[in-house]
Each structure stands twice: as C-alpha cells, then as structure tokens.
PDB file of N, CA and C in Angstrom:
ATOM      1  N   UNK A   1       6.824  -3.511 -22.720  1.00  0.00           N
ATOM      2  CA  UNK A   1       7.829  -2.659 -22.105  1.00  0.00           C
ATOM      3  C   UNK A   1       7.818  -2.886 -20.592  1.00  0.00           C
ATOM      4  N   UNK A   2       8.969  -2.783 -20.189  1.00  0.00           N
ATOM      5  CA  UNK A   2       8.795  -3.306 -18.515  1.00  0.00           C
ATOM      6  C   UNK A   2       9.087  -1.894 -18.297  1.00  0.00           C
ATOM      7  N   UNK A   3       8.275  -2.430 -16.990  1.00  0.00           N
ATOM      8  CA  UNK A   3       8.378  -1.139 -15.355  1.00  0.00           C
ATOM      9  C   UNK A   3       9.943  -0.367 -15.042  1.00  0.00           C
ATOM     10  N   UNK A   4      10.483   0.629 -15.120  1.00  0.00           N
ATOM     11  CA  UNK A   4      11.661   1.250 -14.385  1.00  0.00           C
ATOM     12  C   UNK A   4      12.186   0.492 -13.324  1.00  0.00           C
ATOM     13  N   UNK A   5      11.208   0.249 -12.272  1.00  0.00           N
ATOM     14  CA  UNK A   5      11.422  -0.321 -11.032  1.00  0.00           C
ATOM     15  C   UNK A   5      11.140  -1.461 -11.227  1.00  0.00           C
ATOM     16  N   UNK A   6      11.339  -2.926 -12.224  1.00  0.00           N
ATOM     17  CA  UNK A   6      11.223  -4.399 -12.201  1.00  0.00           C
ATOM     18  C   UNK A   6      11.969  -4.557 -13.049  1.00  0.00           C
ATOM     19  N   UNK A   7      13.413  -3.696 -13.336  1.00  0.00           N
ATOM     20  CA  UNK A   7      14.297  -3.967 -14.106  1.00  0.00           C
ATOM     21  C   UNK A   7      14.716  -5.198 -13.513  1.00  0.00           C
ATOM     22  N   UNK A   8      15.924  -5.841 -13.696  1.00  0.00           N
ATOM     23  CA  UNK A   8      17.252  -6.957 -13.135  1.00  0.00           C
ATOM     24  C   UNK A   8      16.441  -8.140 -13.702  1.00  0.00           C
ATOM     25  N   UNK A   9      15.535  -9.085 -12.340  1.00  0.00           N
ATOM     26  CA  UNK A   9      14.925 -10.092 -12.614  1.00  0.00           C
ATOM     27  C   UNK A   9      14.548 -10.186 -13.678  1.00  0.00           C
ATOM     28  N   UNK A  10      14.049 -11.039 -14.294  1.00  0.00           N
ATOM     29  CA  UNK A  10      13.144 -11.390 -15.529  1.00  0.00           C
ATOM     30  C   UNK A  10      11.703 -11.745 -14.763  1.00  0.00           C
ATOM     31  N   UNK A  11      10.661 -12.026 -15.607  1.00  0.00           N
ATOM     32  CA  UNK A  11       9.750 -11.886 -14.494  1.00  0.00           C
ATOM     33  C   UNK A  11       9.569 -13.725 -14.027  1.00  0.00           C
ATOM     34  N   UNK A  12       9.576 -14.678 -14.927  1.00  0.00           N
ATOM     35  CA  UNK A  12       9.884 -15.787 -14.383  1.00  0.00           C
ATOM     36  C   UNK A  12      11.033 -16.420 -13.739  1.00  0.00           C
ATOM     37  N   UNK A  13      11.918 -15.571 -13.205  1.00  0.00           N
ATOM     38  CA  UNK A  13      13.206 -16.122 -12.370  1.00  0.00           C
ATOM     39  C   UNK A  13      12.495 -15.558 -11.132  1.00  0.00           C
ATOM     40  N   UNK A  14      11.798 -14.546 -10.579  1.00  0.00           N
ATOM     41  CA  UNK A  14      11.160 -13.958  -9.674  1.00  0.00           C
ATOM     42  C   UNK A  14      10.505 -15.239  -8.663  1.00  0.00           C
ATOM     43  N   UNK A  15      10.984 -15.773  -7.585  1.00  0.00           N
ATOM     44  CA  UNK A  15      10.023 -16.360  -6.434  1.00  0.00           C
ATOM     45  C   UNK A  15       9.889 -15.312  -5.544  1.00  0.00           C
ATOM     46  N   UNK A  16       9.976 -16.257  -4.475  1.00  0.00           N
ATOM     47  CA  UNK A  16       9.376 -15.759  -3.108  1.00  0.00           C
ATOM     48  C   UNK A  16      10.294 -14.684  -2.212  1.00  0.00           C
ATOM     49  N   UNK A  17      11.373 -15.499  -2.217  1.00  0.00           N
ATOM     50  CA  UNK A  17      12.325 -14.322  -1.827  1.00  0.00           C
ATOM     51  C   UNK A  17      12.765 -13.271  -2.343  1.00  0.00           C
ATOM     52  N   UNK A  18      12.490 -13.117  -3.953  1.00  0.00           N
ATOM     53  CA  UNK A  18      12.840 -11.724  -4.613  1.00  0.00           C
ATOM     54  C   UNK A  18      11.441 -10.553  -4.006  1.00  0.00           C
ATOM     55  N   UNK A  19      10.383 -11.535  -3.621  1.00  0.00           N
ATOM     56  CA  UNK A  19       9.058 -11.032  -3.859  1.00  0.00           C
ATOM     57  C   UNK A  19       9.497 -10.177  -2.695  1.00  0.00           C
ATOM     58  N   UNK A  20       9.405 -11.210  -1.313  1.00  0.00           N
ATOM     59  CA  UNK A  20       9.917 -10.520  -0.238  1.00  0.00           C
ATOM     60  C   UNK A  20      11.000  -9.637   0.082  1.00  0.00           C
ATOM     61  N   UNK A  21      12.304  -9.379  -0.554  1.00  0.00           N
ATOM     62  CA  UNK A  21      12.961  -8.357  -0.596  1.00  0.00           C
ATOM     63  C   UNK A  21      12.680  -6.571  -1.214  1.00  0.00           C
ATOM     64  N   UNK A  22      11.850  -7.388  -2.477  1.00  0.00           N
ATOM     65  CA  UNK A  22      11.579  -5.918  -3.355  1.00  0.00           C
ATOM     66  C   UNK A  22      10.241  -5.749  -1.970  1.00  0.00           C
ATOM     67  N   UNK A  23       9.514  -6.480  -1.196  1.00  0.00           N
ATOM     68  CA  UNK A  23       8.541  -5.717  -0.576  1.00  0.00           C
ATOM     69  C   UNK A  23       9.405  -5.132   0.970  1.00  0.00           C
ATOM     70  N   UNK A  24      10.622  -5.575   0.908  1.00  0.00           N
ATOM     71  CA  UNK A  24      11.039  -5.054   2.275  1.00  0.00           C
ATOM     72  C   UNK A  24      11.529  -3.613   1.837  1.00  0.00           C
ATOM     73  N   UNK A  25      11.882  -3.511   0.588  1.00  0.00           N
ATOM     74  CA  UNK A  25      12.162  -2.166  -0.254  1.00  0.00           C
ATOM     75  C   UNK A  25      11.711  -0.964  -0.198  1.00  0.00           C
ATOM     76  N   UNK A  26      10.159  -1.549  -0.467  1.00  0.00           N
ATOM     77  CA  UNK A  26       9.284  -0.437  -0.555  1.00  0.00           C
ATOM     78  C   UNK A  26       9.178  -0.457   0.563  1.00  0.00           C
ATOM     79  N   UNK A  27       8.619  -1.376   1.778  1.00  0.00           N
ATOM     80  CA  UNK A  27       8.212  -1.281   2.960  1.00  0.00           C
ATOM     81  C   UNK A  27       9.369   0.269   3.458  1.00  0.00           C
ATOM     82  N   UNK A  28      10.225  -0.024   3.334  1.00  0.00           N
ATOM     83  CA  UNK A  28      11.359   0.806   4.145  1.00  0.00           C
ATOM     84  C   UNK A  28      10.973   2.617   3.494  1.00  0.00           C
ATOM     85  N   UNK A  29      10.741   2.204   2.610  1.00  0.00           N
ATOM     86  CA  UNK A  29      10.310   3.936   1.842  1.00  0.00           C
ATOM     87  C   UNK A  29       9.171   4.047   2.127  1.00  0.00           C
ATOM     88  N   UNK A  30       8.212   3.597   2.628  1.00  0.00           N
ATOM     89  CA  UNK A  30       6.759   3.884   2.920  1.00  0.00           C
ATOM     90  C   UNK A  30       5.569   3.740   1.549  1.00  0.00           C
ATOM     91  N   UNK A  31       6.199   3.144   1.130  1.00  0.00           N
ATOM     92  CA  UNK A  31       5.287   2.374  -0.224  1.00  0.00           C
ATOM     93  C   UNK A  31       4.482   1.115   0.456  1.00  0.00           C
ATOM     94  N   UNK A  32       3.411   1.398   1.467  1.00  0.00           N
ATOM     95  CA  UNK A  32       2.777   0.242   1.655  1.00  0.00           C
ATOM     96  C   UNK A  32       1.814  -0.686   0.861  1.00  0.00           C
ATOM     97  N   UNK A  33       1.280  -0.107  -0.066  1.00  0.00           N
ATOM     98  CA  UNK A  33       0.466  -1.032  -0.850  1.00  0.00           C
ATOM     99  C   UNK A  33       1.098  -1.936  -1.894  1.00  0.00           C
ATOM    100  N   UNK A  34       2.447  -0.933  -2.473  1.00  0.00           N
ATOM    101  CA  UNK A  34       3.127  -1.966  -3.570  1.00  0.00           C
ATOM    102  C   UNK A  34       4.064  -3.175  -2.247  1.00  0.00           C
ATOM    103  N   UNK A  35       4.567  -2.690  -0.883  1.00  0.00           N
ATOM    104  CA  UNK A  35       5.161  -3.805  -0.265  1.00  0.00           C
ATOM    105  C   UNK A  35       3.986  -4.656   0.170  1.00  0.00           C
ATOM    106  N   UNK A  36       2.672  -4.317   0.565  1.00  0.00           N
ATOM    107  CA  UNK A  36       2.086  -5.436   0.455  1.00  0.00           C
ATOM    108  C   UNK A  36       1.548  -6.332  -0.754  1.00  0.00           C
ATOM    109  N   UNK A  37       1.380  -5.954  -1.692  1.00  0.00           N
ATOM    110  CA  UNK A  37       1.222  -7.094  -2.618  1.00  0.00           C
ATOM    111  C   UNK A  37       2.832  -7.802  -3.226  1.00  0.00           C
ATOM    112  N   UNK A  38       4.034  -7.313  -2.796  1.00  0.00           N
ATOM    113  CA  UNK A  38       5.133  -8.385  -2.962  1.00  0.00           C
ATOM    114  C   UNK A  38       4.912  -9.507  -1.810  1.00  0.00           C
ATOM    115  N   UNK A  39       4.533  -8.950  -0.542  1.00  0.00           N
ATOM    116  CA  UNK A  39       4.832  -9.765   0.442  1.00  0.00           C
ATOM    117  C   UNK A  39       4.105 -10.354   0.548  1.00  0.00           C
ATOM    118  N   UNK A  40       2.383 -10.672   0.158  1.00  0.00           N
ATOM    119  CA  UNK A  40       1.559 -11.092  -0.115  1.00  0.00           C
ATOM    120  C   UNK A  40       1.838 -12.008  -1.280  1.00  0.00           C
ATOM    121  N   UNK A  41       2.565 -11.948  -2.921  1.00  0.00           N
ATOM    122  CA  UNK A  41       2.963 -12.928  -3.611  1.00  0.00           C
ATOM    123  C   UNK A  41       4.051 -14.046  -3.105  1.00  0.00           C
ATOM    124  N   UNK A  42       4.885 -13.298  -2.202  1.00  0.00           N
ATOM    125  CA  UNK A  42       6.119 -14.114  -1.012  1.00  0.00           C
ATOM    126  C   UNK A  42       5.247 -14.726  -0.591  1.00  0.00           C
ATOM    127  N   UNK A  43       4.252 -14.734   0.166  1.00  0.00           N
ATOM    128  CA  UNK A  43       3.380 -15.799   1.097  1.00  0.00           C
ATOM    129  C   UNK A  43       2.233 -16.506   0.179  1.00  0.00           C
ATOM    130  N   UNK A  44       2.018 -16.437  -0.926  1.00  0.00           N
ATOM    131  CA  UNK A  44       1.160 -17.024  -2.008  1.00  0.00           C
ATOM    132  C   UNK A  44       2.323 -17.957  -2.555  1.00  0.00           C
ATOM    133  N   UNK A  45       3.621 -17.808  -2.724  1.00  0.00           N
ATOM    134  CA  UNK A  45       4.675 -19.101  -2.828  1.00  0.00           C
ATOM    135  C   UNK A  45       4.877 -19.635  -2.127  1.00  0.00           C
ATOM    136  N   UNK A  46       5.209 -19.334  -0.998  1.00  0.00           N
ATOM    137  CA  UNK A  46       6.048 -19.876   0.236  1.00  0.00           C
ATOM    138  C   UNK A  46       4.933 -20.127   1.343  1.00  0.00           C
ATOM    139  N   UNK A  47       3.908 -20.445   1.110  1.00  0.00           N
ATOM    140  CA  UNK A  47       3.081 -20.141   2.551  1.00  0.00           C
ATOM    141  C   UNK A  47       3.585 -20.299   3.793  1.00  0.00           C
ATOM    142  N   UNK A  48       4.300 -21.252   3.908  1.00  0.00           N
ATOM    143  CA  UNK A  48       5.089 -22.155   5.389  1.00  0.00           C
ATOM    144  C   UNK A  48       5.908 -20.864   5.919  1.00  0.00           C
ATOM    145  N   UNK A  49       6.291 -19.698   5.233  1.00  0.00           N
ATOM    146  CA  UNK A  49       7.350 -19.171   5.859  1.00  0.00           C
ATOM    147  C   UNK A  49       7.131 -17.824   6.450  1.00  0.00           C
ATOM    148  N   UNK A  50       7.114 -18.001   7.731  1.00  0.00           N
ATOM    149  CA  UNK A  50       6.675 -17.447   8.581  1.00  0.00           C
ATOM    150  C   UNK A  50       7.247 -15.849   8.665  1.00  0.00           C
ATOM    151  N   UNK A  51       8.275 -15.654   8.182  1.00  0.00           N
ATOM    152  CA  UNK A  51       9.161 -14.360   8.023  1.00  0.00           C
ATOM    153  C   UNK A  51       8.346 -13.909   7.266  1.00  0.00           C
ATOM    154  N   UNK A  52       8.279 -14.408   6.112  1.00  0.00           N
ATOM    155  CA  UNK A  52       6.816 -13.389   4.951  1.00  0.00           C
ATOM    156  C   UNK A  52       5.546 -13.497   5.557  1.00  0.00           C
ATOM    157  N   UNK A  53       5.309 -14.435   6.416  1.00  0.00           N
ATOM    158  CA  UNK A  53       3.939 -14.032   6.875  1.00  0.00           C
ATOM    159  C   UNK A  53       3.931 -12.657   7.814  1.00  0.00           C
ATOM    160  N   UNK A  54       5.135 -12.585   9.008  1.00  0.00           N
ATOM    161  CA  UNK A  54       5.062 -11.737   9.752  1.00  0.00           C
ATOM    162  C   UNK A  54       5.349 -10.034   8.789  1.00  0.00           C
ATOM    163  N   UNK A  55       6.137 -10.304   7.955  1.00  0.00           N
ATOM    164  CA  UNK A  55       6.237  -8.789   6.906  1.00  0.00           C
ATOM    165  C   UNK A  55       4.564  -8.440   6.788  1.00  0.00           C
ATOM    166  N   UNK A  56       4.033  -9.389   5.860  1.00  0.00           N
ATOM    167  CA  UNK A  56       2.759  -8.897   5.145  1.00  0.00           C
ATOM    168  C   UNK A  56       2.083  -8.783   6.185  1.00  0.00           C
ATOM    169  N   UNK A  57       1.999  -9.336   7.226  1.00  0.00           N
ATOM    170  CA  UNK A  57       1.111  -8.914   8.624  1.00  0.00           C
ATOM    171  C   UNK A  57       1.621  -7.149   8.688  1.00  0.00           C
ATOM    172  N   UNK A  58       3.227  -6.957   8.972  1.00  0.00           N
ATOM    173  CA  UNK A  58       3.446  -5.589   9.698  1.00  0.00           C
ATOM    174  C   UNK A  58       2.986  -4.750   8.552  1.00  0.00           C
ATOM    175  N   UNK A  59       3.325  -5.204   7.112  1.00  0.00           N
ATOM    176  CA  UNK A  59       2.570  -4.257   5.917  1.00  0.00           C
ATOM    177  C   UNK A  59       1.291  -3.478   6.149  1.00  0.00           C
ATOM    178  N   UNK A  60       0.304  -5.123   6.484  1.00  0.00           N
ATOM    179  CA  UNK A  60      -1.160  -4.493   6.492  1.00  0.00           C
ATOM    180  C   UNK A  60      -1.649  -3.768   7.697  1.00  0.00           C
ATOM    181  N   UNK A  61      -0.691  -3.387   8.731  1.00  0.00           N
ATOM    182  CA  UNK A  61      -0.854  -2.745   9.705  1.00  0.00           C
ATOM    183  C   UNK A  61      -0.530  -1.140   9.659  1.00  0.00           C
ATOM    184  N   UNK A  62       0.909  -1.645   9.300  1.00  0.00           N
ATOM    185  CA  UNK A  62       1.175   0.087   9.015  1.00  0.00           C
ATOM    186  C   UNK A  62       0.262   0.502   7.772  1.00  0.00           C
ATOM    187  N   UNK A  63      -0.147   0.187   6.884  1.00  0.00           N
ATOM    188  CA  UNK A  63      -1.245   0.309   5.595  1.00  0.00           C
ATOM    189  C   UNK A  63      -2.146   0.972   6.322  1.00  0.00           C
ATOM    190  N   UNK A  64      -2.801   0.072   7.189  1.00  0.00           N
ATOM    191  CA  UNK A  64      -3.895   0.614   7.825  1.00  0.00           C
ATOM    192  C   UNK A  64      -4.071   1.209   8.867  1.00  0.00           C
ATOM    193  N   UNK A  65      -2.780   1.987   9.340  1.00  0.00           N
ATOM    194  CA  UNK A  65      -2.884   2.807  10.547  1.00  0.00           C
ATOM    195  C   UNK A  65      -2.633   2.305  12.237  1.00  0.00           C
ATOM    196  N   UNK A  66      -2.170   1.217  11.747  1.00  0.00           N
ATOM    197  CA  UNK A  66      -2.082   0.009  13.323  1.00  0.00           C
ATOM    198  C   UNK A  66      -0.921   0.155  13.839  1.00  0.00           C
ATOM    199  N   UNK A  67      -0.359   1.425  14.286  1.00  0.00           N
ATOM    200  CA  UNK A  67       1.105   0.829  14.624  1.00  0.00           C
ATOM    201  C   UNK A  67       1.293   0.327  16.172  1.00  0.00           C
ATOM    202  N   UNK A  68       0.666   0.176  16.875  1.00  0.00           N
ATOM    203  CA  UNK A  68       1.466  -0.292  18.451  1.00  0.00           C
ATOM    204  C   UNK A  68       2.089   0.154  19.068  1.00  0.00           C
ATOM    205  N   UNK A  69       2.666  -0.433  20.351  1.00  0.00           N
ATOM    206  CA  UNK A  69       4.137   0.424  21.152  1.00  0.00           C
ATOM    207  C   UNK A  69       4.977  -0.573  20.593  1.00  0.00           C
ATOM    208  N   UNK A  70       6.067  -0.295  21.338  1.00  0.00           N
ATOM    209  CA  UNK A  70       6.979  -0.728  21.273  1.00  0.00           C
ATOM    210  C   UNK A  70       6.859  -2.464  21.802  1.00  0.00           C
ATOM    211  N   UNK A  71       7.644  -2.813  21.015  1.00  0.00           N
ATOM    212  CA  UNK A  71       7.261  -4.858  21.744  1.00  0.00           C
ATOM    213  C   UNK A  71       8.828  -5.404  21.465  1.00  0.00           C
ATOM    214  N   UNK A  72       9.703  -5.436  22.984  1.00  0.00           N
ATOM    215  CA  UNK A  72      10.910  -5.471  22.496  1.00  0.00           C
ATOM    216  C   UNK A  72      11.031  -7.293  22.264  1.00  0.00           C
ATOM    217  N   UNK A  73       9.816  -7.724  21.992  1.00  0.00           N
ATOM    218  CA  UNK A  73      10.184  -9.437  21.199  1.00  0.00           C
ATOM    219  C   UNK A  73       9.652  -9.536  20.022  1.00  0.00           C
ATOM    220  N   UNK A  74       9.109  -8.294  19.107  1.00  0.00           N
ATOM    221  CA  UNK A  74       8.754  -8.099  17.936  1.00  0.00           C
ATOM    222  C   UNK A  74       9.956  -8.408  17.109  1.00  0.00           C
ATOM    223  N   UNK A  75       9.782  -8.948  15.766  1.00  0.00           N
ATOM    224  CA  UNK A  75      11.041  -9.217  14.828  1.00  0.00           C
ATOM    225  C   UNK A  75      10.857  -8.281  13.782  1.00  0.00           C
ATOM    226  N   UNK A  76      11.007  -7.083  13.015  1.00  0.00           N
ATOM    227  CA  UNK A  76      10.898  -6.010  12.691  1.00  0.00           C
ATOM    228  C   UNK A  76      11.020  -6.988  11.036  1.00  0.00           C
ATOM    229  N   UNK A  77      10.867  -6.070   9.933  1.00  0.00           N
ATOM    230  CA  UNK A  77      11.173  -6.292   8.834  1.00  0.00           C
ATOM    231  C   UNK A  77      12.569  -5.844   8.144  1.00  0.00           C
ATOM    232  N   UNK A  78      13.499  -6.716   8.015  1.00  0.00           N
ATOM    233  CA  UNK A  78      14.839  -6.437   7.364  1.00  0.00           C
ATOM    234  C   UNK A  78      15.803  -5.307   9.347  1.00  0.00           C
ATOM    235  N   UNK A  79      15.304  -5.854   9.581  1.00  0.00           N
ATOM    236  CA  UNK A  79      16.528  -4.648  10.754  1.00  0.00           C
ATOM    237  C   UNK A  79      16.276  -5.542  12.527  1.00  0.00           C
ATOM    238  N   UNK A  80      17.001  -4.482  13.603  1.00  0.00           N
ATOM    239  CA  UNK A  80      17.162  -4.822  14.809  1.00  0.00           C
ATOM    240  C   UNK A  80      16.239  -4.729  15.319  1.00  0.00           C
ATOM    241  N   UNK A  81      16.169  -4.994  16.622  1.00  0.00           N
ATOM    242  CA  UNK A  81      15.326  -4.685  17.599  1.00  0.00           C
ATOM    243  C   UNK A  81      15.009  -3.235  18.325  1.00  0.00           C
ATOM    244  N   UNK A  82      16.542  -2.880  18.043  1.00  0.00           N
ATOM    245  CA  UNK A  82      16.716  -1.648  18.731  1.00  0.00           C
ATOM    246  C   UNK A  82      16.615  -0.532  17.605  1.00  0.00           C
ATOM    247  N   UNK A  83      16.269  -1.171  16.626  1.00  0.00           N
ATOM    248  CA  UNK A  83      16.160  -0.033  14.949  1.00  0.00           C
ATOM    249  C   UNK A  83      14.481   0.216  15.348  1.00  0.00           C
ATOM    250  N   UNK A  84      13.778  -0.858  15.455  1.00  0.00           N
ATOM    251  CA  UNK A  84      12.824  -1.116  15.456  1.00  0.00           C
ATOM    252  C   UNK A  84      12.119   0.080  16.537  1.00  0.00           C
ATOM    253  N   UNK A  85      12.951  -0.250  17.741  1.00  0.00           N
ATOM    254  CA  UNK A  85      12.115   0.693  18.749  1.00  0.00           C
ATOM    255  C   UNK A  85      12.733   2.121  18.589  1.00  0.00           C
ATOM    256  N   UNK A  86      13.431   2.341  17.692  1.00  0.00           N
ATOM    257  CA  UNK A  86      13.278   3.887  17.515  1.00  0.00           C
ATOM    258  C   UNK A  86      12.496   4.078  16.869  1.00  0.00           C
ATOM    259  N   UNK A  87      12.479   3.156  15.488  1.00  0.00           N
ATOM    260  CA  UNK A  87      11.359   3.321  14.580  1.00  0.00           C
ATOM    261  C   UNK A  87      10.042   3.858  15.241  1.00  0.00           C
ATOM    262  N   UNK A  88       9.166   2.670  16.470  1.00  0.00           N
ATOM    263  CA  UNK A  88       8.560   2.961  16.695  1.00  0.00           C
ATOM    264  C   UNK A  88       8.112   4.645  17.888  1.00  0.00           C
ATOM    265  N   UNK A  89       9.408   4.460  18.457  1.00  0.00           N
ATOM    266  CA  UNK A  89       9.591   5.935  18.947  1.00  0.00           C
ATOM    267  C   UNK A  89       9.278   7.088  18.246  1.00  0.00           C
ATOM    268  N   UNK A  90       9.886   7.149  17.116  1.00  0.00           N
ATOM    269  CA  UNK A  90       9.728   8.259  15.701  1.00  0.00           C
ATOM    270  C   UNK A  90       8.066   8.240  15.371  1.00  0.00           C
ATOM    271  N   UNK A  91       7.061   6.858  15.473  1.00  0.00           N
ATOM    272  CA  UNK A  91       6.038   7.533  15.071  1.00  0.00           C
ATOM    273  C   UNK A  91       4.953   7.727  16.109  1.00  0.00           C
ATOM    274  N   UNK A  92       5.349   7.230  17.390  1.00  0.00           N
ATOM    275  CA  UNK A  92       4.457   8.317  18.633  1.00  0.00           C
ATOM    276  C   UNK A  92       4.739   9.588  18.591  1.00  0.00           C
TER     277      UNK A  92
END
C-alpha cells in the first residue's frame, strides 16, 4: 500500500529532481527531516548539482537550529532574495 503523500510518481520514475522538489515541499512547511532525506536522495543521484547540494545544506541547518542573518547573495530554496530576507527577518 503506498503512502497518502507519494501518490502521482511511481516509485521508479522518481529521480533527482522529483526528489528535490517533494524536499522543497516539505522544506516550505517546516518538515525538516522528511525535506532532508529527499534532498539528500537528490544529491545521492545527482551529486554534481550544486542547487541540491545548497537545499540539503539549508535543510541541515534549519534541522539543526543554524539559521544566520540575512546574506543578501544567499540563493534561498525554491524563492527570491527578497522572500528570503523576510523569511529570515520573521525568524529573529
């Protein structure tokens, strides 16, 4: 029986970029452990690609309590720059 939430895909049509979207998903709802192990399988396919490396980096940060100031040359996950620094505004 499959998962509610791993409906659509099948599980072998699933790469790297489905991996990385369903983890930008959760990332955005504050599901950090299930967005880090998508974004973590995204970078276990794709190693070279640096966009999933920088997600699963910001994953295991916010996971673990790391958030930073504001860094207006940071590339945020799925959004702007200027999304970003409210974001980070909202959690000082």
């Amino acid at each position: 029986m499959q998962n509610k939430f791993e409906t659509g895909v099948p599980g072998g049509g699933r790469d790297a970029e489905w991996h990385f979207l369903k983890g930008t998903v959760l990332y955005k709802r504050g599901w950090m452990e299930e967005a880090y192990n998508h974004f973590s399988s995204a970078c276990q396919m794709d190693p070279n690609n640096m966009e999933y490396r920088a997600a699963m980096n910001q994953a295991i940060n916010r996971r673990n309590g790391v958030y930073g100031g504001y860094n207006p040359n940071a590339q945020p996950v799925g959004g702007c720059s200027f999304c970003a620094y409210l974001r980070d505004c909202d959690l000082l």
